[in-house]
ModelCIF file with pLDDT and N, C-alpha, C, O atoms, coordinates in Angstrom:
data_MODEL
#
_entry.id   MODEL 
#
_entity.id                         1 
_entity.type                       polymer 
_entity.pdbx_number_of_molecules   1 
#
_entity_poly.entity_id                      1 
_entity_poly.type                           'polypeptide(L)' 
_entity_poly.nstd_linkage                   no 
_entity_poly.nstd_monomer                   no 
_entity_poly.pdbx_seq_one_letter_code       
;(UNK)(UNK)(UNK)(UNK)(UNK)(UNK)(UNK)(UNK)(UNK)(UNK)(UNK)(UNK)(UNK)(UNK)(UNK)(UNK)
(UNK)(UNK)(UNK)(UNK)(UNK)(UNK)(UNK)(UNK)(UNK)(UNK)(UNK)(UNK)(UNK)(UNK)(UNK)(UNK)
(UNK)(UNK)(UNK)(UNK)(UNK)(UNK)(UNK)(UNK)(UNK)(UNK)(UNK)(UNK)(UNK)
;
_entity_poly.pdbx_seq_one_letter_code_can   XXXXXXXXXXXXXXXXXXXXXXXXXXXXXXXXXXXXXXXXXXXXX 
_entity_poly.pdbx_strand_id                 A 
#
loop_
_entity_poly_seq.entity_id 
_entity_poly_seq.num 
_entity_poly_seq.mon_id 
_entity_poly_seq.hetero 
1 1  UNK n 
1 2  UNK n 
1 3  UNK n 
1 4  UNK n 
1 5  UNK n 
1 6  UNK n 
1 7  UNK n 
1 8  UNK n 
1 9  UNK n 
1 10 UNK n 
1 11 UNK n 
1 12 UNK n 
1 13 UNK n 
1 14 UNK n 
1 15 UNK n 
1 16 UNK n 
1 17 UNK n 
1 18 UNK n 
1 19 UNK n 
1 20 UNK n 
1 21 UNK n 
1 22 UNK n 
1 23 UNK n 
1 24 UNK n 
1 25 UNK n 
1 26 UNK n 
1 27 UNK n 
1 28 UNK n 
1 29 UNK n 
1 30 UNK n 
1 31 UNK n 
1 32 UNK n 
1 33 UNK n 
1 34 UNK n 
1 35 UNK n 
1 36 UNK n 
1 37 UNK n 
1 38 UNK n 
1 39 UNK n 
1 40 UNK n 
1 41 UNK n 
1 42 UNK n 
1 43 UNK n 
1 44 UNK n 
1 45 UNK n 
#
_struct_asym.id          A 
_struct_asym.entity_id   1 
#
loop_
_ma_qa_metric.id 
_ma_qa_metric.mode 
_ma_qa_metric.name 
_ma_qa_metric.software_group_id 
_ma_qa_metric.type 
1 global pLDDT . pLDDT 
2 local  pLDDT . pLDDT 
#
_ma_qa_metric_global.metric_id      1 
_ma_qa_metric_global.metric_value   88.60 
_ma_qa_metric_global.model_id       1 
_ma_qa_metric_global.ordinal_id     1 
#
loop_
_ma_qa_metric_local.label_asym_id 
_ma_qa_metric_local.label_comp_id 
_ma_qa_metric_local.label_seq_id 
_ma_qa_metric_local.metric_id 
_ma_qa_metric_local.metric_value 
_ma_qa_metric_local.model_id 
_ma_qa_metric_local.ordinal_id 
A UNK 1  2 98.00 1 1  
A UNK 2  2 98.00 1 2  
A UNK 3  2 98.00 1 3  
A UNK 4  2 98.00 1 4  
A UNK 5  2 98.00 1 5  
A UNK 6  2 98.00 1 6  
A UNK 7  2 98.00 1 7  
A UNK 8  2 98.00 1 8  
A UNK 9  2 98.00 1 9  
A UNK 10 2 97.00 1 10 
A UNK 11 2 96.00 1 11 
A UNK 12 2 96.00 1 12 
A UNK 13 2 95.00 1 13 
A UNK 14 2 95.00 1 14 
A UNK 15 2 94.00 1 15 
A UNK 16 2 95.00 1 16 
A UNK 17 2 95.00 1 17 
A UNK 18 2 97.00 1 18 
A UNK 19 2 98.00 1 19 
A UNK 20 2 98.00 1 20 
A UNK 21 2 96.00 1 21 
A UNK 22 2 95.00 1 22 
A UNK 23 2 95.00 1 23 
A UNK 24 2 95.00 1 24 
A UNK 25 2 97.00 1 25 
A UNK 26 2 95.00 1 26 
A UNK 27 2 97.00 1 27 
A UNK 28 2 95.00 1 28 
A UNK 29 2 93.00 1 29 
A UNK 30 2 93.00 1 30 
A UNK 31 2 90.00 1 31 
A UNK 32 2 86.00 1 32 
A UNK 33 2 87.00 1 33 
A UNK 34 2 91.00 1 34 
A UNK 35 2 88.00 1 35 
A UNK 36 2 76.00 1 36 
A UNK 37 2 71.00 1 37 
A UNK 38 2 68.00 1 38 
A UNK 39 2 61.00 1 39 
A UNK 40 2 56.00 1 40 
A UNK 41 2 51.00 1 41 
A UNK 42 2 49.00 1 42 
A UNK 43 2 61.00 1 43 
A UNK 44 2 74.00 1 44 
A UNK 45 2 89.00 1 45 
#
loop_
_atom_site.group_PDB 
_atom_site.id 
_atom_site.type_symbol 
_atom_site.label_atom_id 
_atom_site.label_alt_id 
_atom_site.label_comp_id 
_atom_site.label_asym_id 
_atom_site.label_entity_id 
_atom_site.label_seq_id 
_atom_site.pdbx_PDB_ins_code 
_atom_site.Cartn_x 
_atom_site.Cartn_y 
_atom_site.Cartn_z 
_atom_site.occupancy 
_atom_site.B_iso_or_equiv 
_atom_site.pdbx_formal_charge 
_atom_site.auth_seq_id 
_atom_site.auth_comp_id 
_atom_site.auth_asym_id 
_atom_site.auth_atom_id 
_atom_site.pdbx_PDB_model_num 
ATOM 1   N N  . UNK A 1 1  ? 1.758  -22.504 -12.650 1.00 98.00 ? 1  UNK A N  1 
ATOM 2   C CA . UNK A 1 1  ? 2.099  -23.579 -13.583 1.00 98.00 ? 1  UNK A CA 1 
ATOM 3   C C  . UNK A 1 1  ? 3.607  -23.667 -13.806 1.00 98.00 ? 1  UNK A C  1 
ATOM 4   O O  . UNK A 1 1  ? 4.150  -24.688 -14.228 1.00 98.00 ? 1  UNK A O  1 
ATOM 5   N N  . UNK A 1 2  ? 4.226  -22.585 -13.513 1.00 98.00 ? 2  UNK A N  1 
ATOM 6   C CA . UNK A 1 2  ? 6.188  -22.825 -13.532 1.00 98.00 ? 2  UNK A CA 1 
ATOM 7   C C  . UNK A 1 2  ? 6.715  -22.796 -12.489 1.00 98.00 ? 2  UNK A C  1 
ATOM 8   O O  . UNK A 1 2  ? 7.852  -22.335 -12.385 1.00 98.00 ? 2  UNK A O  1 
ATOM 9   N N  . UNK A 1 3  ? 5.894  -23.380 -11.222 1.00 98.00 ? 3  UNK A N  1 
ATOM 10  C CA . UNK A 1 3  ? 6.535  -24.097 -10.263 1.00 98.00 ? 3  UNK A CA 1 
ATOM 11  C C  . UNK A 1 3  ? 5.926  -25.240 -10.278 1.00 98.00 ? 3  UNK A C  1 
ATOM 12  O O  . UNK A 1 3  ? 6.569  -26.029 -9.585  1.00 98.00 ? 3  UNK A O  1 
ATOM 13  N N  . UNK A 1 4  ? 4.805  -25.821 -10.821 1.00 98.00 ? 4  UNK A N  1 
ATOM 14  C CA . UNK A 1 4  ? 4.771  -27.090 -11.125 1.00 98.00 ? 4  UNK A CA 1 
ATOM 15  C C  . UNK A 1 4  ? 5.511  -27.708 -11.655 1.00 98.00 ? 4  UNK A C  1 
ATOM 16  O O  . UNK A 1 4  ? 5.970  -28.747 -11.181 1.00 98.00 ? 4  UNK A O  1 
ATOM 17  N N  . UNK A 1 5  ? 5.901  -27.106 -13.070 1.00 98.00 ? 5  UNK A N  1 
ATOM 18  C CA . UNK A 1 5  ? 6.698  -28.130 -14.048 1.00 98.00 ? 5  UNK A CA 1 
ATOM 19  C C  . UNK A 1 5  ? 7.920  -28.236 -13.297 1.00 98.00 ? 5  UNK A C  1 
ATOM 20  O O  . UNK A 1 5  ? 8.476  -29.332 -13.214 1.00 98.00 ? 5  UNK A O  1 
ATOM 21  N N  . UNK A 1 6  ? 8.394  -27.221 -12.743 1.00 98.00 ? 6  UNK A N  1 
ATOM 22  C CA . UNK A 1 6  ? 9.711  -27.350 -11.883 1.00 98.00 ? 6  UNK A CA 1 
ATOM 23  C C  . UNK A 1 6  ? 9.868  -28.122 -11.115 1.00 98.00 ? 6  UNK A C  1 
ATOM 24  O O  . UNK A 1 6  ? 10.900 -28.791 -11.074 1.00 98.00 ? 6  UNK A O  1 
ATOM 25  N N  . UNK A 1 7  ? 8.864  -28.259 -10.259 1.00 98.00 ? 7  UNK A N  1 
ATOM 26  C CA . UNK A 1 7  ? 8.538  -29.784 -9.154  1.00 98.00 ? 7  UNK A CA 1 
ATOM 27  C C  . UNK A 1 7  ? 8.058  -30.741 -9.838  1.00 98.00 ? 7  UNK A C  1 
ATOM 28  O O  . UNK A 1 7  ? 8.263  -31.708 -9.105  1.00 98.00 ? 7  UNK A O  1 
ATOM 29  N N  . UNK A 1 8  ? 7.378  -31.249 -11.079 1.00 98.00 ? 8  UNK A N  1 
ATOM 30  C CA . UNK A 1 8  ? 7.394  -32.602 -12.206 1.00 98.00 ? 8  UNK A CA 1 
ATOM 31  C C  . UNK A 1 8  ? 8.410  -32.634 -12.803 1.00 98.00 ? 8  UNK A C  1 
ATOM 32  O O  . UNK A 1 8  ? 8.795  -33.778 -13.044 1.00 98.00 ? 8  UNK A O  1 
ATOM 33  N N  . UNK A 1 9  ? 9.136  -31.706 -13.217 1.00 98.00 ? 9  UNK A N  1 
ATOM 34  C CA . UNK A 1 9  ? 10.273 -32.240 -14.055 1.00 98.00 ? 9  UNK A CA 1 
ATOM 35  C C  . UNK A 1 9  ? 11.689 -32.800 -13.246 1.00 98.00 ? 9  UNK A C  1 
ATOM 36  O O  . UNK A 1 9  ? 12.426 -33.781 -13.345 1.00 98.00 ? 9  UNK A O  1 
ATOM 37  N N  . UNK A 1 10 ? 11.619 -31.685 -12.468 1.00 97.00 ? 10 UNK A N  1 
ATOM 38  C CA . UNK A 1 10 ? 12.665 -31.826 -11.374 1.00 97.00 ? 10 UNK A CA 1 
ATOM 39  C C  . UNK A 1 10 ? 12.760 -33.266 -10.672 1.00 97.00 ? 10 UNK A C  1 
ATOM 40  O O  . UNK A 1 10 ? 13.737 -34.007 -10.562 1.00 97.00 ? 10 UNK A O  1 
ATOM 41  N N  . UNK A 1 11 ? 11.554 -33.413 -10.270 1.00 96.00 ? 11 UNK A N  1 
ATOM 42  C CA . UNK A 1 11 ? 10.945 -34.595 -9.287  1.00 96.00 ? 11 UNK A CA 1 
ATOM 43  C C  . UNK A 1 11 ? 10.957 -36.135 -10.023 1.00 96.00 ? 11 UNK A C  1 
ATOM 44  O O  . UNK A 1 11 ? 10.750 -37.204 -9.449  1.00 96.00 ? 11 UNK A O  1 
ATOM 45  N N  . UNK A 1 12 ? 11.208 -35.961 -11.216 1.00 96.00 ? 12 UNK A N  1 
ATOM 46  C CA . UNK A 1 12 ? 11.289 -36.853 -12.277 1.00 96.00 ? 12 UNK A CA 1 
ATOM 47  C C  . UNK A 1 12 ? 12.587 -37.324 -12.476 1.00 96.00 ? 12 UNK A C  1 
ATOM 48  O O  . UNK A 1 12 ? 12.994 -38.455 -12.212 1.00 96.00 ? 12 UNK A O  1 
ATOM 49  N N  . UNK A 1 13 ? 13.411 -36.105 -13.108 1.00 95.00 ? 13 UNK A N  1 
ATOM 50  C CA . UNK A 1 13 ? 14.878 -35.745 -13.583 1.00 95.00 ? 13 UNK A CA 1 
ATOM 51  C C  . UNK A 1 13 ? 15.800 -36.370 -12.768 1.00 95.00 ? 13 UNK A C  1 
ATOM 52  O O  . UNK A 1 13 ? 16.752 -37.070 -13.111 1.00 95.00 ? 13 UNK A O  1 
ATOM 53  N N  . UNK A 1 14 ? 15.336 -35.971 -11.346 1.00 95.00 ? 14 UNK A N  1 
ATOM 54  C CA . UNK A 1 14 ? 16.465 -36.054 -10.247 1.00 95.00 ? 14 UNK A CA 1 
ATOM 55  C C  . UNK A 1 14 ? 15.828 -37.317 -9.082  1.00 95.00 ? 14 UNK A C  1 
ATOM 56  O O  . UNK A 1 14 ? 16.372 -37.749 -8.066  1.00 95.00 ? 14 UNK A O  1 
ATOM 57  N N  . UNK A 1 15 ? 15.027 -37.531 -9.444  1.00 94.00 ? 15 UNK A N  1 
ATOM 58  C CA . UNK A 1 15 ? 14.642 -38.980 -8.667  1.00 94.00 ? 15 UNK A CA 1 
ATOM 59  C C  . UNK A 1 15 ? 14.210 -38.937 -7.214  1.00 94.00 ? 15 UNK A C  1 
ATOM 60  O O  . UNK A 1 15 ? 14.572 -39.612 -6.250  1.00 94.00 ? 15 UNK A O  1 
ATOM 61  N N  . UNK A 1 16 ? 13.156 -37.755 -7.356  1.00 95.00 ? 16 UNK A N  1 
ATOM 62  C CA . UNK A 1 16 ? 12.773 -37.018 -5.965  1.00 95.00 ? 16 UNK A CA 1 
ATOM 63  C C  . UNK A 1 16 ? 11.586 -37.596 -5.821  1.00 95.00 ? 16 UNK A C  1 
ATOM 64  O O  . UNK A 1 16 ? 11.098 -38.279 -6.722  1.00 95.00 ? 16 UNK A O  1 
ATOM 65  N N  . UNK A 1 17 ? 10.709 -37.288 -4.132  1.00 95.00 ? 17 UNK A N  1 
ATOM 66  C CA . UNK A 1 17 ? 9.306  -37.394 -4.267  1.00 95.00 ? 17 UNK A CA 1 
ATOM 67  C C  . UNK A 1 17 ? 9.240  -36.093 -4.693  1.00 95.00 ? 17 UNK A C  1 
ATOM 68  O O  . UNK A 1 17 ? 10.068 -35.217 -4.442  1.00 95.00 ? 17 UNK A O  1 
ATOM 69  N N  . UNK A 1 18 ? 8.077  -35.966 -5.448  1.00 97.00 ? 18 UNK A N  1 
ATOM 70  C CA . UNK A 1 18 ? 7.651  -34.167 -5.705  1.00 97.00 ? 18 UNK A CA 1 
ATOM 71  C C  . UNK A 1 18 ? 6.752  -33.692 -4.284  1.00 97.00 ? 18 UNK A C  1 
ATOM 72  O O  . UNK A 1 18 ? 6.107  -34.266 -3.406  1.00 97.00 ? 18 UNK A O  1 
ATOM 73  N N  . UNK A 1 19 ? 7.099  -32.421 -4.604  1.00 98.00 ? 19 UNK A N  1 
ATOM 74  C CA . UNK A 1 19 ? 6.568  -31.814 -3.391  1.00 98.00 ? 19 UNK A CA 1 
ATOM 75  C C  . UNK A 1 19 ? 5.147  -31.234 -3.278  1.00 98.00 ? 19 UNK A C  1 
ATOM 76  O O  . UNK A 1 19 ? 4.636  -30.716 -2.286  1.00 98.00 ? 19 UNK A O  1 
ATOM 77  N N  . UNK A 1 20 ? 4.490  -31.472 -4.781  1.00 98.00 ? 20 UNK A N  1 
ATOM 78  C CA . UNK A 1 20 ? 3.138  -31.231 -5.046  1.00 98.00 ? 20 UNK A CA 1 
ATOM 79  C C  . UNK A 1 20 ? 2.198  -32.371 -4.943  1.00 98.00 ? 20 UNK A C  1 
ATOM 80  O O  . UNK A 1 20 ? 2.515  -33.355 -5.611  1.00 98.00 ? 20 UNK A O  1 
ATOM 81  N N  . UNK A 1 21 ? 1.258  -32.435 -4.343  1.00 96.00 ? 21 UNK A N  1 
ATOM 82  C CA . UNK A 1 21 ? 0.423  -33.276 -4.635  1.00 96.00 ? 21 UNK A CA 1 
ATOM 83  C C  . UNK A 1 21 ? -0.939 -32.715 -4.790  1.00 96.00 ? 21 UNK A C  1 
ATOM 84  O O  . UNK A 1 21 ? -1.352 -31.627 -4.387  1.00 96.00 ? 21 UNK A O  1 
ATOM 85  N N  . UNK A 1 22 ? -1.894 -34.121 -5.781  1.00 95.00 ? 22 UNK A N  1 
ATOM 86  C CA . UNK A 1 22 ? -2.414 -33.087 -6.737  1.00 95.00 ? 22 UNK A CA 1 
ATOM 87  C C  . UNK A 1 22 ? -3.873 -32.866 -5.760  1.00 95.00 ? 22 UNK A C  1 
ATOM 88  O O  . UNK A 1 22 ? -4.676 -32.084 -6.270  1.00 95.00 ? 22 UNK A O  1 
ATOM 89  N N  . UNK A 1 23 ? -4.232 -33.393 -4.597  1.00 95.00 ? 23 UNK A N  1 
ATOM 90  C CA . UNK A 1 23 ? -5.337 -32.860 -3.969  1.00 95.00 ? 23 UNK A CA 1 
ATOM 91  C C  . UNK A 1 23 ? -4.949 -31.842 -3.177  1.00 95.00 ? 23 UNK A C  1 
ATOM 92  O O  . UNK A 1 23 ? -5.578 -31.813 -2.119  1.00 95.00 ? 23 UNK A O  1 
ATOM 93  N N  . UNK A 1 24 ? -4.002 -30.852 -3.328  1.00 95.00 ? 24 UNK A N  1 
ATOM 94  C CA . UNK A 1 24 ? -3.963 -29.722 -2.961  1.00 95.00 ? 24 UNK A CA 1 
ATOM 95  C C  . UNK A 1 24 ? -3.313 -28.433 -3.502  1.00 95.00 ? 24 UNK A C  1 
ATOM 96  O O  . UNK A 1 24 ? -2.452 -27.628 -3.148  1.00 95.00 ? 24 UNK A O  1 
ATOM 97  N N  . UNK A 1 25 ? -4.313 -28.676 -4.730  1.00 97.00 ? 25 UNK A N  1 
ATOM 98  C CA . UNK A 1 25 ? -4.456 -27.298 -5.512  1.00 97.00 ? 25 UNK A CA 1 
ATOM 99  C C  . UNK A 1 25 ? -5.712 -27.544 -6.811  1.00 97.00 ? 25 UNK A C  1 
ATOM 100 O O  . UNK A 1 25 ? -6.014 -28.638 -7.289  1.00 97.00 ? 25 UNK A O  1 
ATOM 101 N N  . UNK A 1 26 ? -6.160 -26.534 -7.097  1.00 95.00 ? 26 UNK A N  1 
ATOM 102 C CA . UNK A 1 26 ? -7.336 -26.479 -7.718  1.00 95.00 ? 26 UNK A CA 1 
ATOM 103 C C  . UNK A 1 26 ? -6.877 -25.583 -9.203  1.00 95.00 ? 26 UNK A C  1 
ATOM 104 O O  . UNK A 1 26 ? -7.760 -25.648 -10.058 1.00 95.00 ? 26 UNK A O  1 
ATOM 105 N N  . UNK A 1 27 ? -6.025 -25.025 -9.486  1.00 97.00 ? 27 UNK A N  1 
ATOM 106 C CA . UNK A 1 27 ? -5.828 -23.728 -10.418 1.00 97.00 ? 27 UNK A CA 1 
ATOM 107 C C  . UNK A 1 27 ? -5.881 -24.621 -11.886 1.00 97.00 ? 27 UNK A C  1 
ATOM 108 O O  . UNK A 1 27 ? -5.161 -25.511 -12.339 1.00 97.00 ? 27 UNK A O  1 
ATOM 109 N N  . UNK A 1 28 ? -7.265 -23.834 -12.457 1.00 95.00 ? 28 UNK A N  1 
ATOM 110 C CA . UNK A 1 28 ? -7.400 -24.049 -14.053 1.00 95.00 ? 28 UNK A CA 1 
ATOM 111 C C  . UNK A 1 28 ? -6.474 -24.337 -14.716 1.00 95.00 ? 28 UNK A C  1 
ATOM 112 O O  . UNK A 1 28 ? -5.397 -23.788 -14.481 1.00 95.00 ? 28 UNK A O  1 
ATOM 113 N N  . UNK A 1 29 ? -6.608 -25.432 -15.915 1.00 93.00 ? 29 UNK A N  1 
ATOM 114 C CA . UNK A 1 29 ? -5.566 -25.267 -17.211 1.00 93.00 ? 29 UNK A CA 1 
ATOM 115 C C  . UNK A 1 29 ? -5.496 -23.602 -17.839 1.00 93.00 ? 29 UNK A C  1 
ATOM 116 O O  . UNK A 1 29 ? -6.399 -22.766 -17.879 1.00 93.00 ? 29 UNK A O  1 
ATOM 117 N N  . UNK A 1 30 ? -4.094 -23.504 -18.285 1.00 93.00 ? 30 UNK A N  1 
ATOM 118 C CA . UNK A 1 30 ? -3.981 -22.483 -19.084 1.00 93.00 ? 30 UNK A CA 1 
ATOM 119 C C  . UNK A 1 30 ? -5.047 -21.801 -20.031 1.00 93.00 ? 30 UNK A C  1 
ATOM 120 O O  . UNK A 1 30 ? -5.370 -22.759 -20.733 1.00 93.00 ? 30 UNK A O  1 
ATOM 121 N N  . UNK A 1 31 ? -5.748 -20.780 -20.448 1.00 90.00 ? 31 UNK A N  1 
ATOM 122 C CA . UNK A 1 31 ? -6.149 -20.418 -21.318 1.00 90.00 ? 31 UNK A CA 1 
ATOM 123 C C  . UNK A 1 31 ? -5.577 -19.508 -22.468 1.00 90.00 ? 31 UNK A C  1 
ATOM 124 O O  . UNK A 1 31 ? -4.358 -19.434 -22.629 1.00 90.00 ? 31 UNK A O  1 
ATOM 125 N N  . UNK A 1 32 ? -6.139 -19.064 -22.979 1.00 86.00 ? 32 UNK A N  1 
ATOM 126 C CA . UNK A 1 32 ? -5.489 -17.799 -24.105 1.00 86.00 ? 32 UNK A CA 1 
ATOM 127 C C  . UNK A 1 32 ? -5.584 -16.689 -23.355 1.00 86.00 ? 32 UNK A C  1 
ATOM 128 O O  . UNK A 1 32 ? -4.606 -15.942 -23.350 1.00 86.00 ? 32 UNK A O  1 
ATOM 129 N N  . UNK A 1 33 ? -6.850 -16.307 -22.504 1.00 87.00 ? 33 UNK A N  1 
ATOM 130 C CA . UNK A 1 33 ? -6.682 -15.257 -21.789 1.00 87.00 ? 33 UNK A CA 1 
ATOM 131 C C  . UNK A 1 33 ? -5.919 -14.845 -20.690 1.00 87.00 ? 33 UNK A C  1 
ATOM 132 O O  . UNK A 1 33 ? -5.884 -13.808 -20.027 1.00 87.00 ? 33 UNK A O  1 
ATOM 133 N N  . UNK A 1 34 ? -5.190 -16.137 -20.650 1.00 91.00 ? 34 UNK A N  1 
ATOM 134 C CA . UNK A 1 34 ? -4.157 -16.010 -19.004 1.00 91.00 ? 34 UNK A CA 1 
ATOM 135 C C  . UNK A 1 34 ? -3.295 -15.352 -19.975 1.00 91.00 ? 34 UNK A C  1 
ATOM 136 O O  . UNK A 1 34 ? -2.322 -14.947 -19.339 1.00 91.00 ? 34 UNK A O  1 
ATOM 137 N N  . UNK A 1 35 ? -3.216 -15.150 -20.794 1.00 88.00 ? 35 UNK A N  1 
ATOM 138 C CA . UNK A 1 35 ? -1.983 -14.537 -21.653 1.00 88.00 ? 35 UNK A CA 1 
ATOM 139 C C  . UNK A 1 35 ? -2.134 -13.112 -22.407 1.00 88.00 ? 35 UNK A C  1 
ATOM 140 O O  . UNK A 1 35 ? -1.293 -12.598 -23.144 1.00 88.00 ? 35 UNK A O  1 
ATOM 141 N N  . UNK A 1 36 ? -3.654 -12.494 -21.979 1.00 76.00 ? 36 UNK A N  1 
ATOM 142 C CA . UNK A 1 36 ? -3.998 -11.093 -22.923 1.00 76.00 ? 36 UNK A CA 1 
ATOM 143 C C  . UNK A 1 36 ? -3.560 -9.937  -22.327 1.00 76.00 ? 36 UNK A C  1 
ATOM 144 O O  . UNK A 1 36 ? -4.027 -10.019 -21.190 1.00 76.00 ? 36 UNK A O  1 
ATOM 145 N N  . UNK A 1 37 ? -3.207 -9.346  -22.372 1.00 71.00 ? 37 UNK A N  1 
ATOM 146 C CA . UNK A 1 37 ? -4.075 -8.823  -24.009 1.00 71.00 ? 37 UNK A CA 1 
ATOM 147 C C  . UNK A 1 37 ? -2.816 -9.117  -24.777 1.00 71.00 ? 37 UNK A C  1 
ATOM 148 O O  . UNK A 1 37 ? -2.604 -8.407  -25.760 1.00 71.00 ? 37 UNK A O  1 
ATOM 149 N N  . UNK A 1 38 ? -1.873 -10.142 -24.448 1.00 68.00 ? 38 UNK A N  1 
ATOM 150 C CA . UNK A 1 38 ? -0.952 -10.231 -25.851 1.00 68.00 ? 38 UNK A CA 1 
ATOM 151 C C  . UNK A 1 38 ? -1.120 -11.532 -26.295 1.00 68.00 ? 38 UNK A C  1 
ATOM 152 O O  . UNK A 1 38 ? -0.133 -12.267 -26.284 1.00 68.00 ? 38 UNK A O  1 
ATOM 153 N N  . UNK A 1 39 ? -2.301 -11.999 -26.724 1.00 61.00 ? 39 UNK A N  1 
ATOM 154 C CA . UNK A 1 39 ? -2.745 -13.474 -27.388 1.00 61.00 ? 39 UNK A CA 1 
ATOM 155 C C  . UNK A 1 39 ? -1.647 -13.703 -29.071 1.00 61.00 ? 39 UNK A C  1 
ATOM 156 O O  . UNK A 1 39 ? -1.741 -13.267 -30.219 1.00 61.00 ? 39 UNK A O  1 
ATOM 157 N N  . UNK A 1 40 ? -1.140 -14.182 -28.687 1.00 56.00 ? 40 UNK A N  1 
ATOM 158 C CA . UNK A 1 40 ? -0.711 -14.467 -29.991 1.00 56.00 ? 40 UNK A CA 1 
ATOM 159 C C  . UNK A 1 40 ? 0.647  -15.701 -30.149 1.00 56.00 ? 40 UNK A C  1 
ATOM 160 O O  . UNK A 1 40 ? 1.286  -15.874 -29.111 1.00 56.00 ? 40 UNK A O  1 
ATOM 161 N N  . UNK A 1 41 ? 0.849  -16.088 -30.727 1.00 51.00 ? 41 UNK A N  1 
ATOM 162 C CA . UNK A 1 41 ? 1.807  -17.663 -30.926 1.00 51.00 ? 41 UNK A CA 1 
ATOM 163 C C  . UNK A 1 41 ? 3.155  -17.941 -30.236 1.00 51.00 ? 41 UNK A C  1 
ATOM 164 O O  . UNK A 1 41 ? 3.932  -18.895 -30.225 1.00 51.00 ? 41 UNK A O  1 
ATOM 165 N N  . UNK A 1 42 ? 3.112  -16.545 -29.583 1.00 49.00 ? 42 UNK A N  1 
ATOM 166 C CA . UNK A 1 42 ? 4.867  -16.367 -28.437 1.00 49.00 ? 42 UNK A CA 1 
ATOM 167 C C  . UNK A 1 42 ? 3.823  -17.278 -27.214 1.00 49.00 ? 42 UNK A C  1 
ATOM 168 O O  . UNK A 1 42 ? 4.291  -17.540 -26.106 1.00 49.00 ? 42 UNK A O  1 
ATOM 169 N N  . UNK A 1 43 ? 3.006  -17.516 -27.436 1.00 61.00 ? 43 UNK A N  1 
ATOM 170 C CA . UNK A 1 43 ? 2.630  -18.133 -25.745 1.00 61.00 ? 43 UNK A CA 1 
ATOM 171 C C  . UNK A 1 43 ? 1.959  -19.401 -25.680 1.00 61.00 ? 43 UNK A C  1 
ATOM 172 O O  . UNK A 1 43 ? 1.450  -19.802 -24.634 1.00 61.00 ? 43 UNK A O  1 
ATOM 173 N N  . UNK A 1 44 ? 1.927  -20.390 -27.322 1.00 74.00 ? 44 UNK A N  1 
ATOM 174 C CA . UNK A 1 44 ? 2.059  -21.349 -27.247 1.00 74.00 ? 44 UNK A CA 1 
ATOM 175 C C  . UNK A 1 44 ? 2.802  -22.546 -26.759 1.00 74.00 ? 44 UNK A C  1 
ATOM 176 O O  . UNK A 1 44 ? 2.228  -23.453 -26.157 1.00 74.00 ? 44 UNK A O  1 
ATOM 177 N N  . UNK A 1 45 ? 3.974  -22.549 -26.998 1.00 89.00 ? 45 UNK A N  1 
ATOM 178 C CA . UNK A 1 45 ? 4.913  -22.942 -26.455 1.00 89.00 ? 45 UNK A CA 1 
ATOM 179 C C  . UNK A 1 45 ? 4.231  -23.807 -24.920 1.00 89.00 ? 45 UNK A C  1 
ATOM 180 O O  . UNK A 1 45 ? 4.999  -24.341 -24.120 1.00 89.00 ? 45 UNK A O  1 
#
């Protein structure tokens, strides 16, 4: 997910094609557990 935003923001910012496209990748939204055992409000953001 922080080489995505890097290739959407980037790809946005700087007036690029992005280099992701989205039928080739499958990886879940974020959960709380992608973040344990230290769940707590530093990983909202």
């Amino acid at each position: 997910w922080a080489v995505y935003a890097e290739d959407k923001w980037r790809s946005l910012l700087m007036g690029r094609p992005p280099y992701i496209h989205r039928d080739e990748w499958d990886v879940d939204e974020l959960q709380s557990s992608d973040f344990a055992p230290f769940q707590d409000h530093a990983y909202i953001p």
